[in-house]
Protein backbone atom coordinates (compact mmCIF):
# COMPACT_ATOMS: atom_id res chain seq x y z
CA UNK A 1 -4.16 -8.40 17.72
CA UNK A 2 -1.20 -10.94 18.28
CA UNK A 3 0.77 -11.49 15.48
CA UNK A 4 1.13 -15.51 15.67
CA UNK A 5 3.34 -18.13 14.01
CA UNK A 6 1.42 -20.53 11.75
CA UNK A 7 3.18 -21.09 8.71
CA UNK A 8 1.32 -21.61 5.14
CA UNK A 9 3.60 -22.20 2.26
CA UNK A 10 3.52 -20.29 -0.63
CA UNK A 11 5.36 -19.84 -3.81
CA UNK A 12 8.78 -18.11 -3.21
CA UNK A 13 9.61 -15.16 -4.88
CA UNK A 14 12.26 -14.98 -7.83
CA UNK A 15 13.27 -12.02 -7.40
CA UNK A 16 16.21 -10.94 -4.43
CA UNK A 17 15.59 -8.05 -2.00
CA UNK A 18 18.89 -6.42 -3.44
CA UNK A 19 17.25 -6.59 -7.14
CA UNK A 20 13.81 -5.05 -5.96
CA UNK A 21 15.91 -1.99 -3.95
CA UNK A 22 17.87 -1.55 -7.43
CA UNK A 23 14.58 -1.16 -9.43
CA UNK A 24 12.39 0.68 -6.61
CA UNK A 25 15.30 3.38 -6.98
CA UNK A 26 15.57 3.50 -10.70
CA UNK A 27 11.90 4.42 -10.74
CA UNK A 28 12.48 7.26 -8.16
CA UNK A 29 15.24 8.66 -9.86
CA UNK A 30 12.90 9.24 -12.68
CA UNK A 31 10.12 11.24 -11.06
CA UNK A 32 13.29 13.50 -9.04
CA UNK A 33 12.55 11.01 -5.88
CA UNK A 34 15.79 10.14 -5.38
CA UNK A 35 16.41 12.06 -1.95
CA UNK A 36 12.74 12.17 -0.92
CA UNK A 37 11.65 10.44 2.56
CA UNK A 38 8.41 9.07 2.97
CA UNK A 39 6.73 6.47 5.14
CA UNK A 40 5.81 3.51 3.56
CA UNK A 41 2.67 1.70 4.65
CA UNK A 42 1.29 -1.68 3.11
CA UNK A 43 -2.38 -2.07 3.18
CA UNK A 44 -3.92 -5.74 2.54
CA UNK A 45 -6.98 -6.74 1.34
CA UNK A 46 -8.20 -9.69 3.45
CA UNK A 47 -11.95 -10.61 2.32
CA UNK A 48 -12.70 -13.65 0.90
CA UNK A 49 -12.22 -12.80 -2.19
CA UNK A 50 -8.96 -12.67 -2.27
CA UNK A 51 -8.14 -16.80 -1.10
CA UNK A 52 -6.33 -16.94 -4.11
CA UNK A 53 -3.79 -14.17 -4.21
CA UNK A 54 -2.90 -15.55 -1.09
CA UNK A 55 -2.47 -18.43 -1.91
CA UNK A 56 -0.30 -18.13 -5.20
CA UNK A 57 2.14 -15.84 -3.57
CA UNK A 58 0.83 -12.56 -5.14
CA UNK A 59 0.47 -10.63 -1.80
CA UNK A 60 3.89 -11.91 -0.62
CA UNK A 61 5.30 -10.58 -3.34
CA UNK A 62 3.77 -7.23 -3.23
CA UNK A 63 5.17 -6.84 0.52
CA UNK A 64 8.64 -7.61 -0.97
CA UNK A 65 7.84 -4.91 -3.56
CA UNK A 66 6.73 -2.54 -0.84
CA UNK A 67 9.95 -3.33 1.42
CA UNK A 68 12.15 -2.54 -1.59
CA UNK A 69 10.62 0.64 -2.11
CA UNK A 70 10.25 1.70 1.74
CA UNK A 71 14.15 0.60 1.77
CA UNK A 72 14.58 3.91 -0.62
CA UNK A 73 12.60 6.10 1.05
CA UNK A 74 12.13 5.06 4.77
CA UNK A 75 15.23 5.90 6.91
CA UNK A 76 14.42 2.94 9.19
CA UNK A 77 13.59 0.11 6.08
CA UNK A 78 10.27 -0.67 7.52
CA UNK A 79 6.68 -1.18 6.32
CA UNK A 80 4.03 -1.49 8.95
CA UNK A 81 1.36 -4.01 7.08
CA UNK A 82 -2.16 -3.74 7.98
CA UNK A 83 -4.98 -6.60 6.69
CA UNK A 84 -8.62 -5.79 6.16
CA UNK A 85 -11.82 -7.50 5.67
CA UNK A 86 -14.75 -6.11 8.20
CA UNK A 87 -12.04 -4.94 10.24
CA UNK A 88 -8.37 -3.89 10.24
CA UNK A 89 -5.87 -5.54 12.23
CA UNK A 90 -3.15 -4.00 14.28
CA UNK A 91 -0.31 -2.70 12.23
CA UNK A 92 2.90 -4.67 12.46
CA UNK A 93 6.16 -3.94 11.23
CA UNK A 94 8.14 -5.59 8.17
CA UNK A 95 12.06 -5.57 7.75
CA UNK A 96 14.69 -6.51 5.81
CA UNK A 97 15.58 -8.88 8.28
CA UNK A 98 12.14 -10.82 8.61
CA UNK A 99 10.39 -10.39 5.35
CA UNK A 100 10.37 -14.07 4.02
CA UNK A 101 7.79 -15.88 4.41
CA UNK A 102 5.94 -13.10 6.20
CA UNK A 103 2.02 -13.06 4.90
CA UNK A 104 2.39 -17.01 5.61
CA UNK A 105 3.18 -16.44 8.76
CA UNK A 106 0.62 -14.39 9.69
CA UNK A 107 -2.22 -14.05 7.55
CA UNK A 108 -4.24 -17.11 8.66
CA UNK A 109 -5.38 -15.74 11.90
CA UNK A 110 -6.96 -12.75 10.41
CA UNK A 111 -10.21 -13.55 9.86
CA UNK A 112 -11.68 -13.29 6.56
CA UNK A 113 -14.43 -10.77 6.05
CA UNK A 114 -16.10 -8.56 4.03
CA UNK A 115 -14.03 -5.35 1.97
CA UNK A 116 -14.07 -2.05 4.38
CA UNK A 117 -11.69 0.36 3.24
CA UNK A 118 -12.40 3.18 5.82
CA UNK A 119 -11.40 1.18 8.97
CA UNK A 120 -8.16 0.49 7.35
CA UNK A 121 -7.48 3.81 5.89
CA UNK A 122 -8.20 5.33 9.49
CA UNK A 123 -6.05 2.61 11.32
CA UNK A 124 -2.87 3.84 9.12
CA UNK A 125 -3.89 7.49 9.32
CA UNK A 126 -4.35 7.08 13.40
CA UNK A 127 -0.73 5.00 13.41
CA UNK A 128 0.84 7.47 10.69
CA UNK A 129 -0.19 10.37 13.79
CA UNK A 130 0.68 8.68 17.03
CA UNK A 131 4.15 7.74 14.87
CA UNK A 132 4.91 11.62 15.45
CA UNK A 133 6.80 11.18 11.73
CA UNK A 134 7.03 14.37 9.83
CA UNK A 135 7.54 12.78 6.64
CA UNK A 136 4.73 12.18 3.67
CA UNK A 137 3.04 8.43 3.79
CA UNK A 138 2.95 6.45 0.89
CA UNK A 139 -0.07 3.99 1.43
CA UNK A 140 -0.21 0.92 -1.06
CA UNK A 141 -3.45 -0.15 -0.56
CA UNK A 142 -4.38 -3.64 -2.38
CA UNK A 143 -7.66 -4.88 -2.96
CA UNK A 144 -9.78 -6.92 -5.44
CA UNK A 145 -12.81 -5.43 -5.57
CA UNK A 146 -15.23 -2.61 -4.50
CA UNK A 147 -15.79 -1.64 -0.80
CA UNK A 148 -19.17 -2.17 1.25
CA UNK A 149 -19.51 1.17 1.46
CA UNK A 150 -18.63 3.66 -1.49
CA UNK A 151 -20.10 7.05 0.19
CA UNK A 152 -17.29 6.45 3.27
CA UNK A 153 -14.50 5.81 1.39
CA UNK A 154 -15.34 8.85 -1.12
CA UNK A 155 -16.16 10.90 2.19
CA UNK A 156 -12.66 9.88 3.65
CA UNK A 157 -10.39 10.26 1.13
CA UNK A 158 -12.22 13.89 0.56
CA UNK A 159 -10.91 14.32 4.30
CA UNK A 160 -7.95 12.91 3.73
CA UNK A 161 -7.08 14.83 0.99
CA UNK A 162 -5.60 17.74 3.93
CA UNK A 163 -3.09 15.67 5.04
CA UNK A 164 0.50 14.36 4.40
CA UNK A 165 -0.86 10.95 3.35
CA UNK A 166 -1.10 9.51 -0.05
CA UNK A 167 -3.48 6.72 -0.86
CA UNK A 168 -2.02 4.37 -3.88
CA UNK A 169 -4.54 2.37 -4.76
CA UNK A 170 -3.17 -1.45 -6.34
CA UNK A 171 -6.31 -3.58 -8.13
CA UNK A 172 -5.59 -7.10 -8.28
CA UNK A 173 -8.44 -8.90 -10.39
CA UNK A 174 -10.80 -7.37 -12.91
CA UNK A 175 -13.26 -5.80 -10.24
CA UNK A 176 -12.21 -2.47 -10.62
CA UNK A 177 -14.62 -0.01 -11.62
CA UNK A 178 -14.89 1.94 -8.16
CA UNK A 179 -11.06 2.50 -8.18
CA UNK A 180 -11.14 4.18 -11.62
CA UNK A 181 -13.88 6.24 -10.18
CA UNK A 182 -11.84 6.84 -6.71
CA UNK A 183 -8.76 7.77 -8.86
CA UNK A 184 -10.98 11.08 -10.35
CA UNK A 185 -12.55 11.74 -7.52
CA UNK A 186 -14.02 15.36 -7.28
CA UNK A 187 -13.86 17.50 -4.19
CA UNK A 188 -10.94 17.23 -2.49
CA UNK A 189 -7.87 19.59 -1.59
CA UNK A 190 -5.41 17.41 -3.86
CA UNK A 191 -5.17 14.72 -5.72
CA UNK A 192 -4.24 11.96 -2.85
CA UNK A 193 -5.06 8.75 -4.56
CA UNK A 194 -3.53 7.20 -7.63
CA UNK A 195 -4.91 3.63 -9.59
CA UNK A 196 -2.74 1.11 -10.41
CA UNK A 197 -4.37 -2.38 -12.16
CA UNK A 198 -2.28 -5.61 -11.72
CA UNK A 199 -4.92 -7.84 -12.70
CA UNK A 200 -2.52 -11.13 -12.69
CA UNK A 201 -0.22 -9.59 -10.33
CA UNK A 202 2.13 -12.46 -11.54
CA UNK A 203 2.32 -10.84 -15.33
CA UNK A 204 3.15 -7.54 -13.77
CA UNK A 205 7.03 -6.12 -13.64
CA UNK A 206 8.55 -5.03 -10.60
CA UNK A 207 9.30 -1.73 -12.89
CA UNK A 208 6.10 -1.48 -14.02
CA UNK A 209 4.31 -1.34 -10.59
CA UNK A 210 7.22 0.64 -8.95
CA UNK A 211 6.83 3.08 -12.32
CA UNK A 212 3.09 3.28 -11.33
CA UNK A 213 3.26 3.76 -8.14
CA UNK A 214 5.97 6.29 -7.45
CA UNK A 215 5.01 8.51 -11.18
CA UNK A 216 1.67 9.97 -9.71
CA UNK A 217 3.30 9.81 -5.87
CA UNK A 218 5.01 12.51 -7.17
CA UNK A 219 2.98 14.35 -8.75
CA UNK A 220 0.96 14.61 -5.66
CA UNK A 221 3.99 15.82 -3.79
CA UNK A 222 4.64 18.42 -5.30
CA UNK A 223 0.97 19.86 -5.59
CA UNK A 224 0.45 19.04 -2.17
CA UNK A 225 4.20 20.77 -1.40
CA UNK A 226 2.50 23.94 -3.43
CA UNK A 227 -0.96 23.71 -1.41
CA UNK A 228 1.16 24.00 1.52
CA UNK A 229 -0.15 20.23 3.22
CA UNK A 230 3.63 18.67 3.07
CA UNK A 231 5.98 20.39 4.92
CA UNK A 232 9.08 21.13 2.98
């Protein structure tokens, strides 16, 4: 898929780049992150649903947050974004240098569709492998609501669970019921997947989600360090 130039405008974020790198790192520092390297990916929800958190400047915002955080752990500063609805589109990368104004710039010719989390969790585990990285992924994966198909995603992140990737689940909206049940999900090697509920993304601290995210990232780290599926 060709990543376009049609421009929507959306509400600017308040906060600088330089201010979200400050935070992203004080939260690291206090799960013992602070020299850890990880691949960043940013997953978007992209079903119809989610018009409005599009439109209100929500999603940009959360790939600011994600660019803040990658520019802590990711040696390169990048985030490769991928949107989903009934299908996932090509990754593409982010960077400091091209950030603004980036989800109106390109989100309005991905179709809108219907919520399948297993072709985008395969499209970032098949781009994670062909990267050749040796590093952990961190996957923020947003969405508003439950997938199509609960039995896949259960069955994939059960597969998952063998490999360097962890899946961080972000819930905007109230529709959240399956990703409390994904968060305790039985059967799998590790823990991979962690919860995190911004239901008004808007009332939500940069600390707060960075806090969320990167707490039970490491957690998962170090059990999947001990399990022997990261490579020290």
């Amino acid at each position: 898929m060709s990543l376009f130039r049609k421009t929507v405008t959306v509400p600017a974020s308040s906060t600088s780049m330089i201010d979200l790198k400050k935070k992203a790192a004080v939260s690291l520092q206090k799960q013992g992150l602070t020299d850890q390297r990880a691949a960043v990916y940013l997953v978007l929800d992209h079903s119809g649903s989610m018009h409005r958190f599009y439109a209100d400047g929500s999603v940009q915002r959360l790939a600011e947050q994600a660019l803040g955080l990658s520019a802590n752990l990711d040696a390169d500063g990048t985030v490769p974004i991928v949107y989903f609805g009934s299908q996932a589109s090509e990754p593409f990368d982010v960077n400091l240098a091209d950030y603004e104004g980036v989800i109106g710039r390109t989100h309005p010719a991905v179709p809108w569709g219907l919520t399948d989390y297993v072709v985008a969790m395969d499209t970032v585990a098949d781009h994670y492998k062909q990267s050749g990285a040796t590093e952990p992924a961190l996957v923020i994966f947003q969405t508003d609501g439950a997938p199509d198909d609960r039995r896949s995603v259960e069955q994939a992140l059960r597969a998952y669970s063998t490999g360097q990737i962890f899946w961080a689940f972000v819930g905007f909206g109230n529709s959240i019921g399956f990703l409390e049940e994904l968060d305790d999900l039985p059967g799998r090697a590790v823990d991979n997947a962690s919860f995190f509920h911004a239901g008004d993304p808007h009332d939500v601290s940069d600390e707060t989600l960075y806090d969320g995210l990167t707490q039970e990232y490491a957690t998962w780290l170090a059990a999947a360090t001990d399990a022997g599926i990261v490579r020290g």
